[in-house]
N, C-alpha and C. Protein backbone atom coordinates (compact mmCIF):
# COMPACT_ATOMS: atom_id res chain seq x y z
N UNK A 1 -8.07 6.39 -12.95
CA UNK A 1 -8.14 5.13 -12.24
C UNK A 1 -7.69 5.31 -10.79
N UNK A 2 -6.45 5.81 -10.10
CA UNK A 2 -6.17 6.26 -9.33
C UNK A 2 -7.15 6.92 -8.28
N UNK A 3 -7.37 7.83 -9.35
CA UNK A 3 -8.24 8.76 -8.53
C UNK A 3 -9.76 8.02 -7.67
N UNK A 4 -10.29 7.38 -8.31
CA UNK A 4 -11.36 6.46 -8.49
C UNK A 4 -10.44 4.99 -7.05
N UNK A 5 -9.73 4.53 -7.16
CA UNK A 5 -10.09 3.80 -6.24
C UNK A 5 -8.86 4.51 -4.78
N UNK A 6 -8.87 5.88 -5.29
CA UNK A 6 -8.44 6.33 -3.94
C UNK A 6 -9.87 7.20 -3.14
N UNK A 7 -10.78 7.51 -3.70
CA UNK A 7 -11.72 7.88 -3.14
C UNK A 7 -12.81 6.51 -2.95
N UNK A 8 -12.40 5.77 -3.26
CA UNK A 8 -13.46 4.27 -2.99
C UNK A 8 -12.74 3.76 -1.90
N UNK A 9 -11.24 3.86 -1.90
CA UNK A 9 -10.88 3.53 -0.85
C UNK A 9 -11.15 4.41 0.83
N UNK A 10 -11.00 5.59 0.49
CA UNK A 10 -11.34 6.21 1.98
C UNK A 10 -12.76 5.94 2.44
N UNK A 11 -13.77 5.86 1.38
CA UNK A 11 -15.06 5.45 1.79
C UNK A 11 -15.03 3.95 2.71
N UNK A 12 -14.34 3.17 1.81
CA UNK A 12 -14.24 1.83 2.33
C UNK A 12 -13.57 2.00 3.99
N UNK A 13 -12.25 3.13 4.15
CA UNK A 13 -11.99 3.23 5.40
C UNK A 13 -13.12 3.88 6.73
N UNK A 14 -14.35 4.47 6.01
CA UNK A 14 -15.01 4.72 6.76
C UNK A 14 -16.15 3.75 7.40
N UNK A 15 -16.39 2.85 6.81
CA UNK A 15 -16.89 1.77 7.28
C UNK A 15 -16.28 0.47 8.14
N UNK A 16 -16.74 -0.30 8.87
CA UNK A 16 -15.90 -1.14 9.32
C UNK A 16 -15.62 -2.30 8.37
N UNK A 17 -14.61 -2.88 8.40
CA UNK A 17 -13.92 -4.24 7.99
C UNK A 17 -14.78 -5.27 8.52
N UNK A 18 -15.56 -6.35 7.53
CA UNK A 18 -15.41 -7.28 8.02
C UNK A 18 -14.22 -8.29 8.38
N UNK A 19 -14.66 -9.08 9.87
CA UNK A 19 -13.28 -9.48 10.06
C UNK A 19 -12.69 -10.21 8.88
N UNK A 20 -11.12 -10.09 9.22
CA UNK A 20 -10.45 -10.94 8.35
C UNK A 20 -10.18 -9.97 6.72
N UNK A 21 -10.98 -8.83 6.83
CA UNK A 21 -10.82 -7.52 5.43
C UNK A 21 -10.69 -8.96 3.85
N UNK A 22 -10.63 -7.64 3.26
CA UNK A 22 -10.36 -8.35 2.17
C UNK A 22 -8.98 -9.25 1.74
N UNK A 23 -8.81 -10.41 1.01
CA UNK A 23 -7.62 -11.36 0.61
C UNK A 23 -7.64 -11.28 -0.71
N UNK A 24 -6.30 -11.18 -1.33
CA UNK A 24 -5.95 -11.91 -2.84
C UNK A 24 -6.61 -12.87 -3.06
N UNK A 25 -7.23 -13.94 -4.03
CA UNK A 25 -7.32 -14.58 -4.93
C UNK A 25 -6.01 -15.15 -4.53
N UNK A 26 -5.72 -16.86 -4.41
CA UNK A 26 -4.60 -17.60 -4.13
C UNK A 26 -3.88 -17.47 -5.38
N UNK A 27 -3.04 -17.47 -5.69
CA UNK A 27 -2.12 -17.19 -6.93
C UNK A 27 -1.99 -15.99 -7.71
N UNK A 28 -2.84 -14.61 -7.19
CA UNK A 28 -2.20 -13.73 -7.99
C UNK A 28 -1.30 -13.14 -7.38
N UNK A 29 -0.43 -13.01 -8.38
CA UNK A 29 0.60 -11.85 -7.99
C UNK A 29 0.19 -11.19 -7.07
N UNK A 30 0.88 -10.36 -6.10
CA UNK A 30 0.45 -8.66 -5.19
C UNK A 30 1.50 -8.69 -4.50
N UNK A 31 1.94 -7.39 -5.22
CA UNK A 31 2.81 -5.83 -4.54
C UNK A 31 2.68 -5.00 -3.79
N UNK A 32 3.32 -4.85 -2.83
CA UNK A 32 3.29 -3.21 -2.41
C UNK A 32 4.49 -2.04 -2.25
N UNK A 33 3.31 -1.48 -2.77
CA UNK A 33 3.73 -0.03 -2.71
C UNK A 33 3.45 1.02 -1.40
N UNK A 34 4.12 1.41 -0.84
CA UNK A 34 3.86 1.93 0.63
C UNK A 34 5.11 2.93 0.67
N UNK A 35 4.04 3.91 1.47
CA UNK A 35 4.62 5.29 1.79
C UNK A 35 5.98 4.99 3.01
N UNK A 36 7.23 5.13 3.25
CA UNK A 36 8.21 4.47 4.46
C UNK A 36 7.94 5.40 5.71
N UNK A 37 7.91 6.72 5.85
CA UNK A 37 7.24 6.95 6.86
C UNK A 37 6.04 7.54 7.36
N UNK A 38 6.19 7.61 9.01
CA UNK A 38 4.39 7.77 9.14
C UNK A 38 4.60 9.22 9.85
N UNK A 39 5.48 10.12 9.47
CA UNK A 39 5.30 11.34 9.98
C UNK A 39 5.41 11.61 11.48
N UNK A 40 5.60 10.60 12.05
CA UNK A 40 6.36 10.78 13.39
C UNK A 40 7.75 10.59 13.84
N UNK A 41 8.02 9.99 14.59
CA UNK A 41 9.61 9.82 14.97
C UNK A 41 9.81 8.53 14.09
N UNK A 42 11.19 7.76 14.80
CA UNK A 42 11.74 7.03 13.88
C UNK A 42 10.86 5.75 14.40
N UNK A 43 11.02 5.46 16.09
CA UNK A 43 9.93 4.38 16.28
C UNK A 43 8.87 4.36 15.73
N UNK A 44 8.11 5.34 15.43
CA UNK A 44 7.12 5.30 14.63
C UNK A 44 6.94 5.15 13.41
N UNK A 45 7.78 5.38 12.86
CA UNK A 45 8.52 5.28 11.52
C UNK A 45 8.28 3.63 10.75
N UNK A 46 9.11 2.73 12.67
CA UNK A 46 9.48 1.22 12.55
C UNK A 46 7.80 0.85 12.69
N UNK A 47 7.33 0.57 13.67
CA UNK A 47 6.07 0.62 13.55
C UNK A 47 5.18 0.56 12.76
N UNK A 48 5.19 1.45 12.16
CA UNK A 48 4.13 1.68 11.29
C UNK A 48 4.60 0.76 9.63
N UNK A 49 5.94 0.85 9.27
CA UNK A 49 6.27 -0.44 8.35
C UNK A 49 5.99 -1.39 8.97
N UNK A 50 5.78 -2.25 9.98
CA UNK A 50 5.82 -3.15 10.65
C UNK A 50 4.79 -3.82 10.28
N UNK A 51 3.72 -2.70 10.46
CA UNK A 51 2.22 -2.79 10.27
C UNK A 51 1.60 -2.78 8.99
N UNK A 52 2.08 -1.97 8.41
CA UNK A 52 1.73 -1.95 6.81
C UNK A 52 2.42 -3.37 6.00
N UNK A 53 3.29 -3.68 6.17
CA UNK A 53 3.64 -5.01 5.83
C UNK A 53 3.05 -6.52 6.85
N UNK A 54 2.78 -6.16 7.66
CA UNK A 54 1.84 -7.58 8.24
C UNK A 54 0.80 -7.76 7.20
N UNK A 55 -0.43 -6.10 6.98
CA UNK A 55 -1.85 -6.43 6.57
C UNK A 55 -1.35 -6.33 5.14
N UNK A 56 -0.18 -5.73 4.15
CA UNK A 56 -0.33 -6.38 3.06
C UNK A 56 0.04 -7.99 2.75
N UNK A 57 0.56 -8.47 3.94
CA UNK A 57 0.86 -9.72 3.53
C UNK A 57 -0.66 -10.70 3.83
N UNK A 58 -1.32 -10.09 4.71
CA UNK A 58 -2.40 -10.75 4.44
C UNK A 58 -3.38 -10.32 3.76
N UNK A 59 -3.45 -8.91 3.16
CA UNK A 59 -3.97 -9.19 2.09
C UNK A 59 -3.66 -10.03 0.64
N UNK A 60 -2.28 -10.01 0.65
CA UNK A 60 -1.79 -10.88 -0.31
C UNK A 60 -2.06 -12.47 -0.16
N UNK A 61 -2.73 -12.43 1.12
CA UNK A 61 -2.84 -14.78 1.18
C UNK A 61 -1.15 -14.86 1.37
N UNK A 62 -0.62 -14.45 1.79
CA UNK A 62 0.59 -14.76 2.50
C UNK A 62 1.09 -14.82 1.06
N UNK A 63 1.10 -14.48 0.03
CA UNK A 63 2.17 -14.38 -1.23
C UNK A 63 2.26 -12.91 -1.36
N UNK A 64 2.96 -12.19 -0.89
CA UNK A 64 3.34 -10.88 -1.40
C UNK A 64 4.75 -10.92 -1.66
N UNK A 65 4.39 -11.01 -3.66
CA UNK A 65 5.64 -10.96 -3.98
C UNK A 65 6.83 -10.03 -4.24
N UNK A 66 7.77 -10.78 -3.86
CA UNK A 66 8.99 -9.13 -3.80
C UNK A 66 9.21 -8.41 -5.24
N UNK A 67 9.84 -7.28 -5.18
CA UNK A 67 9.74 -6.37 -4.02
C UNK A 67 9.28 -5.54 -3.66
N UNK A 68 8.84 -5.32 -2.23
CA UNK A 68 7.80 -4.15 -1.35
C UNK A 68 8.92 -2.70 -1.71
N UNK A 69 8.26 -1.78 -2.25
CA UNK A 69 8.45 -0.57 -2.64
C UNK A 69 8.05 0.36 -1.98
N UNK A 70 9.34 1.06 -1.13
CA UNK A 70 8.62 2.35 -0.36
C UNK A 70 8.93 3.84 -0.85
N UNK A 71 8.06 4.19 -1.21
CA UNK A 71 8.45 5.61 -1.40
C UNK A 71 8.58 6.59 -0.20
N UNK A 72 10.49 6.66 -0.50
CA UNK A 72 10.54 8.08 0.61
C UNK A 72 11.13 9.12 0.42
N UNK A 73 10.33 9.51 -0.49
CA UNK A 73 10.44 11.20 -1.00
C UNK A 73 9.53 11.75 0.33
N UNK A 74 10.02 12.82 0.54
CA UNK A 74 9.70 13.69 1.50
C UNK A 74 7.75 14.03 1.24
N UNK A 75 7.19 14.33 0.52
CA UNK A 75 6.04 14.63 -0.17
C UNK A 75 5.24 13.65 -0.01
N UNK A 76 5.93 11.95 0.26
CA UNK A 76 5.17 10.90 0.02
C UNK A 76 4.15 10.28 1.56
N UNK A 77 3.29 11.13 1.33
CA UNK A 77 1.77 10.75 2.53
C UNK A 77 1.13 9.18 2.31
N UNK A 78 0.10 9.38 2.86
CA UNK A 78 -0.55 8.09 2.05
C UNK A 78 -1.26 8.26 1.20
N UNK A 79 -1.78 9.39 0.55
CA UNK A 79 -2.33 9.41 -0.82
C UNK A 79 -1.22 9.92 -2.14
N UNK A 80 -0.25 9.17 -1.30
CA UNK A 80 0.87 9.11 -2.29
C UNK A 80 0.36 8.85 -3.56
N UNK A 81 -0.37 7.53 -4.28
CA UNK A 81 -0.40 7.01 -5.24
C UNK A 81 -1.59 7.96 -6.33
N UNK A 82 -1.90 8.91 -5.59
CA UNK A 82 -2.85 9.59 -6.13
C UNK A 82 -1.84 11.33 -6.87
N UNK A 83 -1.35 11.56 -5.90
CA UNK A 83 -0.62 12.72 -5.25
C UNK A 83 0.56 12.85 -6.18
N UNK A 84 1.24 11.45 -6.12
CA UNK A 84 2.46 10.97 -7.32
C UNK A 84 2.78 10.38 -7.94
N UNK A 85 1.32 10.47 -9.04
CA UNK A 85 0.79 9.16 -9.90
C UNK A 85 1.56 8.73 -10.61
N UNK A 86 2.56 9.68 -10.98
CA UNK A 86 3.37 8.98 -12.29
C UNK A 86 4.54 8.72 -11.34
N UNK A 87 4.96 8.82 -10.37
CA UNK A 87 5.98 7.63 -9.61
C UNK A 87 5.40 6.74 -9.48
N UNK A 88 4.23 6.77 -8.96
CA UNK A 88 3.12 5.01 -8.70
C UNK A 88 3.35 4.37 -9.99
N UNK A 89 2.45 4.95 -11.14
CA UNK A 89 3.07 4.12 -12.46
C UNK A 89 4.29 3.73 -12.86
N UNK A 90 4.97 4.52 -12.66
CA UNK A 90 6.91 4.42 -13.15
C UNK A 90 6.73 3.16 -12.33
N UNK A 91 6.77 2.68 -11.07
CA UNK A 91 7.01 1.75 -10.46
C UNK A 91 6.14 0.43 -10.41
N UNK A 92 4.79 0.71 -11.11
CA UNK A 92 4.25 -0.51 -11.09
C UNK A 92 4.82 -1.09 -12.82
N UNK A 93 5.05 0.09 -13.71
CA UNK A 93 5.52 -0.54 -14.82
C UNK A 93 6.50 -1.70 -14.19
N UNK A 94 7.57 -1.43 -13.57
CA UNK A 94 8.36 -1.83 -13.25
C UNK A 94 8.40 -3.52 -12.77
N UNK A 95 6.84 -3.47 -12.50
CA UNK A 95 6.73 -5.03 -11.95
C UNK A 95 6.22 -5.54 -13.27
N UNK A 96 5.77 -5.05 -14.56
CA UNK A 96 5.32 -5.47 -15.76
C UNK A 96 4.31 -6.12 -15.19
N UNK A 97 3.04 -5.79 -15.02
CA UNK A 97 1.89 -6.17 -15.06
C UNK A 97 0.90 -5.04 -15.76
């Protein structure tokens, strides 16, 4: 599963967004899971959470419910969830869905 919408996803990054990208469905649940840094300095570091939590909150329809989970194991890129599937799972168990 992973695997499958991490390669649907880079495809999807190769195309453009229509504006406004994709939104939650008003009332479902949505989490994130996000890598804490971006492999540069620490401003960049701030930044780049900054950013990754704006567009999941709008992908969430402004309900992104707590709590935002960052993995910062040293190893953790952005194909984290692919890369360290069974931390991704350990942690979505965690939200019981």
């Amino acid at each position: 599963m992973w695997a499958g919408q991490y390669f649907s996803l880079k495809a999807m990054a190769a195309r453009p967004l229509a504006v406004g990208g994709p939104v939650a469905p008003r009332g479902l649940p949505a989490f994130a899971v996000m890598t804490l840094h971006s492999g540069q300095d620490a401003a960049g570091d701030t930044f780049y959470r900054d950013q990754k939590l704006k567009e999941a909150g709008r992908i969430a329809g402004g309900n992104l419910t707590s709590p935002v989970v960052w993995c910062d194991q040293p190893d953790c890129k952005e194909d984290f969830v692919v890369a360290k599937s069974a931390w991704t799972a350990e942690v979505l168990a965690g939200f019981q869905i």
